[in-house]
PDB file of N, CA and C in Angstrom:
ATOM      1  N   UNK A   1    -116.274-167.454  38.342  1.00  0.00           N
ATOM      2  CA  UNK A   1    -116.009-166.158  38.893  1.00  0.00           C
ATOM      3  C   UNK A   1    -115.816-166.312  40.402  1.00  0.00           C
ATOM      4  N   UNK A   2    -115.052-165.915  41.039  1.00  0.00           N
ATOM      5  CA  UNK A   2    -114.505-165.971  42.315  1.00  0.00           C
ATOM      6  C   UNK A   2    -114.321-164.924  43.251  1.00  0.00           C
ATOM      7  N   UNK A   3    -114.843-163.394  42.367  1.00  0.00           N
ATOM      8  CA  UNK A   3    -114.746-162.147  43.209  1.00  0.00           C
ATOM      9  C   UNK A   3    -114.974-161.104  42.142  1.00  0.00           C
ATOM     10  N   UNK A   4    -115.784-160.229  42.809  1.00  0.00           N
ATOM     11  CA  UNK A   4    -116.802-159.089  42.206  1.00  0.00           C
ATOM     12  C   UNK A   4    -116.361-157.933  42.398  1.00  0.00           C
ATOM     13  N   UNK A   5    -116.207-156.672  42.262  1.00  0.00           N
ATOM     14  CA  UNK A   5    -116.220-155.499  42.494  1.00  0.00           C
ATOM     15  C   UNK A   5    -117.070-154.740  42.144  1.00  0.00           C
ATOM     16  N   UNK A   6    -117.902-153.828  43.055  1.00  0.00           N
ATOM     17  CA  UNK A   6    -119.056-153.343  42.598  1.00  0.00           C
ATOM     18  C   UNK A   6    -118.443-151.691  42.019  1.00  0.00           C
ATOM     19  N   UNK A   7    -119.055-150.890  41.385  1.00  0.00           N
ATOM     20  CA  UNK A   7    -119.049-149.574  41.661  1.00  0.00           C
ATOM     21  C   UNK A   7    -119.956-148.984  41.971  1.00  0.00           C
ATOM     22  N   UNK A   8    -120.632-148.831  42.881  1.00  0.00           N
ATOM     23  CA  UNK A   8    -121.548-147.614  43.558  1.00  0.00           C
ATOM     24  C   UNK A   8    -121.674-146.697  43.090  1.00  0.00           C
ATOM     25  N   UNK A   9    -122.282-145.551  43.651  1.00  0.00           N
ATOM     26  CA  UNK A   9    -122.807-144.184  43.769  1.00  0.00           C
ATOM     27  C   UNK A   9    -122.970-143.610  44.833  1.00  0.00           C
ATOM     28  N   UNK A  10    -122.766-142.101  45.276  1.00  0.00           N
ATOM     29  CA  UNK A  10    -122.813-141.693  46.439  1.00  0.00           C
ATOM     30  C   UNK A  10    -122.044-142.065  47.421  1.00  0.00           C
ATOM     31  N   UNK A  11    -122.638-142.733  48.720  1.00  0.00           N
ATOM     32  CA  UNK A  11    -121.702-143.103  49.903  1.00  0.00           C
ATOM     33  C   UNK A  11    -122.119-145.037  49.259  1.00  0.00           C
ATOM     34  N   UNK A  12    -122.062-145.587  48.238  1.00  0.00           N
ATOM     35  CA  UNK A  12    -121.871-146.794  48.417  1.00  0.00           C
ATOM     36  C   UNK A  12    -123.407-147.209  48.336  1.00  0.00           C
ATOM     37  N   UNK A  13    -124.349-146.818  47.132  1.00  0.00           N
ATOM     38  CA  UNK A  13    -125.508-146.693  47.145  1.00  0.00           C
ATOM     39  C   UNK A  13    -125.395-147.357  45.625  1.00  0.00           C
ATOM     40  N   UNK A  14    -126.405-148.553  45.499  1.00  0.00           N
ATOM     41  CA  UNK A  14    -127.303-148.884  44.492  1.00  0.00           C
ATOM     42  C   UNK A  14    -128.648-148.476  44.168  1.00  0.00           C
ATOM     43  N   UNK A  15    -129.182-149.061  43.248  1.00  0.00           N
ATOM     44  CA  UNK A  15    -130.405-148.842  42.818  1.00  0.00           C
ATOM     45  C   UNK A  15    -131.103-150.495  44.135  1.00  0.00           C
ATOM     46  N   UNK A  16    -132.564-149.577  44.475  1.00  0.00           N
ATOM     47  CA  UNK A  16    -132.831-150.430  45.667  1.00  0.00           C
ATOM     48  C   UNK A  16    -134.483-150.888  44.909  1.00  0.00           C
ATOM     49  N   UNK A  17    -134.757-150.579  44.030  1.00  0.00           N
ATOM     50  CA  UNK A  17    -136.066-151.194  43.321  1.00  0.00           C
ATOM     51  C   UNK A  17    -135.852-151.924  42.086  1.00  0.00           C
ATOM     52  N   UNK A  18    -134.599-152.786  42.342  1.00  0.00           N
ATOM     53  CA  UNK A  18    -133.999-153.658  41.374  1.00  0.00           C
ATOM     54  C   UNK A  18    -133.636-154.892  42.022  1.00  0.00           C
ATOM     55  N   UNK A  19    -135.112-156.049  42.501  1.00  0.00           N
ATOM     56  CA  UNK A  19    -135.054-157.001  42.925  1.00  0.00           C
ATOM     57  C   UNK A  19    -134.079-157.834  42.613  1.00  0.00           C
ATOM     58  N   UNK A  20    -134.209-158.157  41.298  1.00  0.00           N
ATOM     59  CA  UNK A  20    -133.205-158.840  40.557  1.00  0.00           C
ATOM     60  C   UNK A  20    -131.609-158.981  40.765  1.00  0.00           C
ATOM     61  N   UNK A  21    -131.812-157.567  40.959  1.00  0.00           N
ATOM     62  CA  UNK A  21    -130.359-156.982  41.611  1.00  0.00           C
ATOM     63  C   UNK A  21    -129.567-157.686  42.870  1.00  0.00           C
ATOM     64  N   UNK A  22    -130.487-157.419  43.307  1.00  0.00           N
ATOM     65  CA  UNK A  22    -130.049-157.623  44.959  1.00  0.00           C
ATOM     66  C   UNK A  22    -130.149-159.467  44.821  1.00  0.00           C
ATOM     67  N   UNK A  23    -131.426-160.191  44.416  1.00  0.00           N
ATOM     68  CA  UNK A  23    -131.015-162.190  44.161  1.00  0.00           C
ATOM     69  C   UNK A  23    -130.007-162.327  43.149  1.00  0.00           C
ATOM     70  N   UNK A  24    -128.962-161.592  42.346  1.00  0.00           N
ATOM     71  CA  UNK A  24    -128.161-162.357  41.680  1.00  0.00           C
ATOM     72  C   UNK A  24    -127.039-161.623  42.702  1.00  0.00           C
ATOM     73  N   UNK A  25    -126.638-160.549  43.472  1.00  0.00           N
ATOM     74  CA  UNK A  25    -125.450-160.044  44.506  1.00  0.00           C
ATOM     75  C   UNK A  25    -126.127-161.418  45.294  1.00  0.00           C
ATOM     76  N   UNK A  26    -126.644-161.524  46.130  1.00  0.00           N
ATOM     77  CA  UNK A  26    -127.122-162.680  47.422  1.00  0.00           C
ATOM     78  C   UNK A  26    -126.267-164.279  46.824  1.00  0.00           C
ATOM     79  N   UNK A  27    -127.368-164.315  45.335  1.00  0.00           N
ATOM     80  CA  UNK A  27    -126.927-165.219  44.965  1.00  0.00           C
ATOM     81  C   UNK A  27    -124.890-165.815  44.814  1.00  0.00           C
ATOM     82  N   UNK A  28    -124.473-164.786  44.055  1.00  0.00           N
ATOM     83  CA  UNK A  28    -123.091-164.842  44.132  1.00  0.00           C
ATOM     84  C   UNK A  28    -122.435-164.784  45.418  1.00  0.00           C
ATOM     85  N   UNK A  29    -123.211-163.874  46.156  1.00  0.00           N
ATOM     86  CA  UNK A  29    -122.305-164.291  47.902  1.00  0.00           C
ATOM     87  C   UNK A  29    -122.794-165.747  48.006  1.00  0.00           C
ATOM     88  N   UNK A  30    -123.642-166.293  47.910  1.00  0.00           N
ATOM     89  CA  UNK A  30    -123.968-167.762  48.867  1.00  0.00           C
ATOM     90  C   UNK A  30    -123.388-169.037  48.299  1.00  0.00           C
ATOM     91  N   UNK A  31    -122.785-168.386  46.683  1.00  0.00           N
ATOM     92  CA  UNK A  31    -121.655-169.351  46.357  1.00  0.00           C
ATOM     93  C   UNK A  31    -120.200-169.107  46.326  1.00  0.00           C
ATOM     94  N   UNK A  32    -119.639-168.173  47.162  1.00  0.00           N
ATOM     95  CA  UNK A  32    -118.434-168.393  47.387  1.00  0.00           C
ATOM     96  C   UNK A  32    -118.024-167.039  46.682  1.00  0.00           C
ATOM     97  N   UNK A  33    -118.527-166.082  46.252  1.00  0.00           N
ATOM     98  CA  UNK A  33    -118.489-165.198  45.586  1.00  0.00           C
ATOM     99  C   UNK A  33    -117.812-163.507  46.327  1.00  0.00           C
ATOM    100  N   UNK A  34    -116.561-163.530  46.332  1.00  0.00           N
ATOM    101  CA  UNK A  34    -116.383-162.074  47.159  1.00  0.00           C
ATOM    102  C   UNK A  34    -116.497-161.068  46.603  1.00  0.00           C
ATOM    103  N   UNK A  35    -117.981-160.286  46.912  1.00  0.00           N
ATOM    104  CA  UNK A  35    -118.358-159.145  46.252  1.00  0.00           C
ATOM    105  C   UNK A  35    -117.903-157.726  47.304  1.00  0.00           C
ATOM    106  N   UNK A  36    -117.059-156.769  46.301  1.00  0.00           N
ATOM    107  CA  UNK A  36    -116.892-155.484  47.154  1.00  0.00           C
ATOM    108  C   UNK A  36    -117.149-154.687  46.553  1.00  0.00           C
ATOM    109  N   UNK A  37    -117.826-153.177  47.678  1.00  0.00           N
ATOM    110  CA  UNK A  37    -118.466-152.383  46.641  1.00  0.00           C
ATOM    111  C   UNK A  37    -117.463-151.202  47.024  1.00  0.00           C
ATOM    112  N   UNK A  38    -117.396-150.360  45.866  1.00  0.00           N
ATOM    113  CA  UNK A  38    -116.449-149.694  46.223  1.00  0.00           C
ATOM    114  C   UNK A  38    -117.278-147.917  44.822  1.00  0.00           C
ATOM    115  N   UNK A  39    -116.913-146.906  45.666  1.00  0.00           N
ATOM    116  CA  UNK A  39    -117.697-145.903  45.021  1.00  0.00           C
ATOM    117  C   UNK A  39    -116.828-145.199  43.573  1.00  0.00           C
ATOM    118  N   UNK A  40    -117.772-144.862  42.731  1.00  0.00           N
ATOM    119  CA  UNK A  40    -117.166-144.335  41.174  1.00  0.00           C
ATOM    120  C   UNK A  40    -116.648-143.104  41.818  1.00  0.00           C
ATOM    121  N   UNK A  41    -116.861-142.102  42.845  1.00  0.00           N
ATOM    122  CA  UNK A  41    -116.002-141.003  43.078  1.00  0.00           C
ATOM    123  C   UNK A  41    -114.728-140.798  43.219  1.00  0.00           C
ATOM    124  N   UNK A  42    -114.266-139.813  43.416  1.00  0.00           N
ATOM    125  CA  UNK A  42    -113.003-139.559  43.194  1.00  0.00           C
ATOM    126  C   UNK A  42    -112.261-139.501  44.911  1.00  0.00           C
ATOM    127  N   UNK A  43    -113.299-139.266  46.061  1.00  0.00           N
ATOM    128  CA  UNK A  43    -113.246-138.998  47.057  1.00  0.00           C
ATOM    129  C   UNK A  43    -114.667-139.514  47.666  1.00  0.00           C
ATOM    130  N   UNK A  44    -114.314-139.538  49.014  1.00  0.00           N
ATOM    131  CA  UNK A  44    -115.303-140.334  50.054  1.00  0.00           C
ATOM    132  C   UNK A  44    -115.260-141.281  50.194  1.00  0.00           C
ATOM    133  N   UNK A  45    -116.173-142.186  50.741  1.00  0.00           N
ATOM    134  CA  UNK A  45    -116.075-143.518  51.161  1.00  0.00           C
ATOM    135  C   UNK A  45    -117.370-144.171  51.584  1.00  0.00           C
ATOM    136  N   UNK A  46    -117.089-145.640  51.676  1.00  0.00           N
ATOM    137  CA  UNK A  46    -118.448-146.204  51.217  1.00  0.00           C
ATOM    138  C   UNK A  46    -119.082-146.151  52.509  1.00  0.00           C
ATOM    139  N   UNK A  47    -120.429-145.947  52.647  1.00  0.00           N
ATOM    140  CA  UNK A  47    -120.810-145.835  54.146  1.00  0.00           C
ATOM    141  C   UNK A  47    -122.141-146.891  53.989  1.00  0.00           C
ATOM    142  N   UNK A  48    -122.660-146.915  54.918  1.00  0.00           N
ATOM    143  CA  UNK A  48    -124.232-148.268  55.010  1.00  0.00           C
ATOM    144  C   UNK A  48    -124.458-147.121  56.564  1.00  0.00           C
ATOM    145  N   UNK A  49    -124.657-145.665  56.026  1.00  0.00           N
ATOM    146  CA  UNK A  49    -125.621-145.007  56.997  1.00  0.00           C
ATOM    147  C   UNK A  49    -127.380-144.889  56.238  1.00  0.00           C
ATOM    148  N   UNK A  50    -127.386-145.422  54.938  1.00  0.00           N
ATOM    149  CA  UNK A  50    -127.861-144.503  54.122  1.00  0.00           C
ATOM    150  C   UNK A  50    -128.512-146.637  53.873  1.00  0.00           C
ATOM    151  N   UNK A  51    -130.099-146.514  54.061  1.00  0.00           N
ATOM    152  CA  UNK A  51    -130.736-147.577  53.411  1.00  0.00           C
ATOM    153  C   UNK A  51    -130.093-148.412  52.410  1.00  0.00           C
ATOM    154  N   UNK A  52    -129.510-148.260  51.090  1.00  0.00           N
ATOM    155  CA  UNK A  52    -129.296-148.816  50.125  1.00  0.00           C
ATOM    156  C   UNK A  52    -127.763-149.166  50.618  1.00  0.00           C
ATOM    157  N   UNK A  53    -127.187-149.049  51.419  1.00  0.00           N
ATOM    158  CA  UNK A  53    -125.969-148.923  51.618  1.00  0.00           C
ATOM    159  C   UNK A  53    -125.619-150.103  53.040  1.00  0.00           C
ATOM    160  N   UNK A  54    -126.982-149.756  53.242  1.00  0.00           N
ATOM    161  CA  UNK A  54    -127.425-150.864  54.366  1.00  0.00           C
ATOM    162  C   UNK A  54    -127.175-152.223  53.822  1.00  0.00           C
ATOM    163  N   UNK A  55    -128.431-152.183  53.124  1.00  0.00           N
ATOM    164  CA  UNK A  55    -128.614-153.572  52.320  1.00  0.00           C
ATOM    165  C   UNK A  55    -127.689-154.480  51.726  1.00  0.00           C
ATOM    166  N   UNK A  56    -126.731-153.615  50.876  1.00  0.00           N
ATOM    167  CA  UNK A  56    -125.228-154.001  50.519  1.00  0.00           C
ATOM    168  C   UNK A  56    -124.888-155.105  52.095  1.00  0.00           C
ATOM    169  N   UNK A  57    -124.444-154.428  52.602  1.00  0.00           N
ATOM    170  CA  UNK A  57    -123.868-154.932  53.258  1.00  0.00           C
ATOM    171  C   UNK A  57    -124.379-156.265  54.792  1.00  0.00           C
ATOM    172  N   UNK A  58    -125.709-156.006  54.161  1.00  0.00           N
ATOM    173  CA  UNK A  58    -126.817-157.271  55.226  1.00  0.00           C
ATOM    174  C   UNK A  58    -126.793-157.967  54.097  1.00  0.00           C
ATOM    175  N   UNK A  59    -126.541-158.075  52.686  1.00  0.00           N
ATOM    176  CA  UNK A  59    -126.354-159.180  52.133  1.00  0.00           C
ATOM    177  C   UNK A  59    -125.101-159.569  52.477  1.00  0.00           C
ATOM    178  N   UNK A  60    -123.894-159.351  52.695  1.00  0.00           N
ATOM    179  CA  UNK A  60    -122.253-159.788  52.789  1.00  0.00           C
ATOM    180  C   UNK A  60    -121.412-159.207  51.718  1.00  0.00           C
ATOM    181  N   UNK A  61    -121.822-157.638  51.125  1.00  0.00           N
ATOM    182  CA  UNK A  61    -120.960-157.230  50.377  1.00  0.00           C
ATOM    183  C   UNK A  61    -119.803-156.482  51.210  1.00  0.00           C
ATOM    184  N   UNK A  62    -118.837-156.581  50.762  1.00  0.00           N
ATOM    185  CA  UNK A  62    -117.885-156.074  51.715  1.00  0.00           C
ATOM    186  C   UNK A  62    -117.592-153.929  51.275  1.00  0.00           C
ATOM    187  N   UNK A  63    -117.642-154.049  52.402  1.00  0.00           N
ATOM    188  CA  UNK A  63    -118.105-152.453  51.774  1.00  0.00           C
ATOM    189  C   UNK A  63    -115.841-151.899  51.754  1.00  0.00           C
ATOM    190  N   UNK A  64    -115.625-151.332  50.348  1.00  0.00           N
ATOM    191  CA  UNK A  64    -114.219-151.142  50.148  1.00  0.00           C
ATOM    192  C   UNK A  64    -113.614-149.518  51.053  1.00  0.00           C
ATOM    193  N   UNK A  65    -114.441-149.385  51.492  1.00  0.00           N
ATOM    194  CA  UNK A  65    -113.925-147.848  52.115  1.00  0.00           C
ATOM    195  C   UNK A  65    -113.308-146.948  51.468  1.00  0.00           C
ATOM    196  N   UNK A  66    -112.640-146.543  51.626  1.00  0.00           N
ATOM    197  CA  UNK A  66    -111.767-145.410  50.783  1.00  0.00           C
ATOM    198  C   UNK A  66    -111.122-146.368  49.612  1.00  0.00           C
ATOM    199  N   UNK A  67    -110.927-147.321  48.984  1.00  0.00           N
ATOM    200  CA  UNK A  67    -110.319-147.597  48.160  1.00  0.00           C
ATOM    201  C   UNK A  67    -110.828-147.505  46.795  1.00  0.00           C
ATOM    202  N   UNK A  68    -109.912-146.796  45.807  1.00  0.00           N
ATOM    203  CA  UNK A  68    -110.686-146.870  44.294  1.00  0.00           C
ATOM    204  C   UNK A  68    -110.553-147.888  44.064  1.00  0.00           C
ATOM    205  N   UNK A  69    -112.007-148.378  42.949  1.00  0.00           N
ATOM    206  CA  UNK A  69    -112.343-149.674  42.373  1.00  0.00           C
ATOM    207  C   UNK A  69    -110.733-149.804  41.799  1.00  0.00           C
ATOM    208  N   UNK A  70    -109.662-149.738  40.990  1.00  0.00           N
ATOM    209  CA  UNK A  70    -108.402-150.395  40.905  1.00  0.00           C
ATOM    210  C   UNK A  70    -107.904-150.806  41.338  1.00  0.00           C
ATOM    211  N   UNK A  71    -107.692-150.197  43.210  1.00  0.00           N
ATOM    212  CA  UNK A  71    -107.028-150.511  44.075  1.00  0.00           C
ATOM    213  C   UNK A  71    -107.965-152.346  44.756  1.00  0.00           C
ATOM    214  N   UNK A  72    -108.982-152.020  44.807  1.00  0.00           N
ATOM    215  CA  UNK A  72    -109.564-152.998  45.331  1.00  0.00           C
ATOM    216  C   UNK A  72    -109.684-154.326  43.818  1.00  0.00           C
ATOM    217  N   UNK A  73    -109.514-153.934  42.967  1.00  0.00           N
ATOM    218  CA  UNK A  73    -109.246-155.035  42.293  1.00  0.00           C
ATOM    219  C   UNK A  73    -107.966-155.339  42.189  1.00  0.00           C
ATOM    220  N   UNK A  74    -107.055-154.743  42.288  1.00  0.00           N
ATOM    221  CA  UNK A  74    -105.786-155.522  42.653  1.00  0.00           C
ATOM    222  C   UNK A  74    -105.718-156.230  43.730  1.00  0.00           C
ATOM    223  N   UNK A  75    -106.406-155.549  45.131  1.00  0.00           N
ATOM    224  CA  UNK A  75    -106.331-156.327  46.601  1.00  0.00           C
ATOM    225  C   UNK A  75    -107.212-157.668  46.157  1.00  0.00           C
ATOM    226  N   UNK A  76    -108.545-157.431  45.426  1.00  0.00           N
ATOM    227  CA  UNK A  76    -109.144-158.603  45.345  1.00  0.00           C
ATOM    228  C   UNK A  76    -107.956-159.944  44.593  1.00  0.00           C
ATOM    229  N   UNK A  77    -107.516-159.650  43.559  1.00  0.00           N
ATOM    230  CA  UNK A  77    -106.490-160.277  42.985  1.00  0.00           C
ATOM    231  C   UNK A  77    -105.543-160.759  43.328  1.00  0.00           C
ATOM    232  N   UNK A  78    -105.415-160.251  44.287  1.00  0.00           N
ATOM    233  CA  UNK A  78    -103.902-161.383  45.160  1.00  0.00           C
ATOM    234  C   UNK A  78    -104.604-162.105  46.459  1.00  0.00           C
ATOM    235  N   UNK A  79    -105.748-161.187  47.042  1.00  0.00           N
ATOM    236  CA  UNK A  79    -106.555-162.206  47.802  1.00  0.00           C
ATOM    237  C   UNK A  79    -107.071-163.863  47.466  1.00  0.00           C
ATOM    238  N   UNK A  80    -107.394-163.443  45.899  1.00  0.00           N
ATOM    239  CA  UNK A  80    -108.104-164.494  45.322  1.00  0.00           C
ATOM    240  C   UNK A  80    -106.679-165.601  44.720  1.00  0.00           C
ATOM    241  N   UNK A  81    -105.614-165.150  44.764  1.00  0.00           N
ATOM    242  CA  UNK A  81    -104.535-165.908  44.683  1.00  0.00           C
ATOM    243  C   UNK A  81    -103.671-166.804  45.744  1.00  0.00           C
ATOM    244  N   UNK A  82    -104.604-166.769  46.878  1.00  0.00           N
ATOM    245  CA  UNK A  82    -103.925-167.314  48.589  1.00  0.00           C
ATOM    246  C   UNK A  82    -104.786-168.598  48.030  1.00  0.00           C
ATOM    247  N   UNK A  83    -104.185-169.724  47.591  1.00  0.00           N
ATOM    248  CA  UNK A  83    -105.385-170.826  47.551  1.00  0.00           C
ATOM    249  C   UNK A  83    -105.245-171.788  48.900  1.00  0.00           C
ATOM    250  N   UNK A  84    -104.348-171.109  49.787  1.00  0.00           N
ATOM    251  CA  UNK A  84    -104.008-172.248  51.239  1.00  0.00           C
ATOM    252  C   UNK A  84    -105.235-170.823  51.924  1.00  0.00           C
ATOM    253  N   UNK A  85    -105.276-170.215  51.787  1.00  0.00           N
ATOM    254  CA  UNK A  85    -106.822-169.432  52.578  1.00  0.00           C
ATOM    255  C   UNK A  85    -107.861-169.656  51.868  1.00  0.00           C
ATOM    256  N   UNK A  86    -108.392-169.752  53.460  1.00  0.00           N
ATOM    257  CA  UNK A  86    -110.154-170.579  53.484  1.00  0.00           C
ATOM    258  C   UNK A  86    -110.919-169.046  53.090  1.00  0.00           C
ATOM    259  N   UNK A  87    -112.707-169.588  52.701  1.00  0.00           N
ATOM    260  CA  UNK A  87    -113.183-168.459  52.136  1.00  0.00           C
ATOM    261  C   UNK A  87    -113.337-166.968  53.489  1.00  0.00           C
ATOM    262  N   UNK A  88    -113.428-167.415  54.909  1.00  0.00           N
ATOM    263  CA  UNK A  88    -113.290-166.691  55.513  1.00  0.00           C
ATOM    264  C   UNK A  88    -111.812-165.522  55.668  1.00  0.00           C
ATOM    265  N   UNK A  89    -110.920-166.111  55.780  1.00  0.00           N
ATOM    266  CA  UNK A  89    -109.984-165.331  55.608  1.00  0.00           C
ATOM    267  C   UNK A  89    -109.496-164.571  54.582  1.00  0.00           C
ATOM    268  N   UNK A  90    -110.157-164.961  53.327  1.00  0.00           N
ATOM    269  CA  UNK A  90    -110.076-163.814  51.830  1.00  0.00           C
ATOM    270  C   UNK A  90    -111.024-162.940  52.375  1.00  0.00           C
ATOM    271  N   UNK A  91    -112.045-162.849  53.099  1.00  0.00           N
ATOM    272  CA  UNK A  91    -113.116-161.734  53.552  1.00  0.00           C
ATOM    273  C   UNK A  91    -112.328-161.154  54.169  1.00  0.00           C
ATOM    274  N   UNK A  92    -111.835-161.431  54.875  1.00  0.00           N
ATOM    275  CA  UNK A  92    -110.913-159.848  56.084  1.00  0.00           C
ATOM    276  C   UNK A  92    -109.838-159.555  55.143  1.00  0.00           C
TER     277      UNK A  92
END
């Protein structure tokens, strides 16, 4: 697996008393893993004003902003198709 898409809640909010949770996201970032979280709404955008939203993103999830989870799995999908880009440059 080479890239994740999360779906959230709210402004980009998980469940935050789900240890487990958060060492297998860490885990998949620290192997090369591009995780983005991106919200089940129809409108808004992902924010890290909000604790759980924080955390996302002090692990290295890339927070998708306004994009619906489709859109960002297509962007992830051609990102993950540059194999002359290094893992830094699939992050931006």
């Amino acid at each position: 697996m080479q890239g994740v898409v999360l779906q959230s809640y709210g402004t980009g909010n998980i469940p935050s008393n789900r240890p487990e949770l958060k060492e297998e996201i860490k885990s998949a970032i620290d192997r090369g893993v591009i995780v983005l979280n991106c919200l089940q709404c129809l409108r808004g955008t992902v924010s890290s004003t909000y604790a759980t939203g924080k955390f996302l993103l002090d692990l290295g999830v890339i927070p998708g902003a306004d994009m619906t989870p489709e859109a960002a799995l297509a962007k992830l999908a051609y990102v993950l198709s540059k194999d002359e880009w290094n893992l830094d440059k699939k992050k931006k």
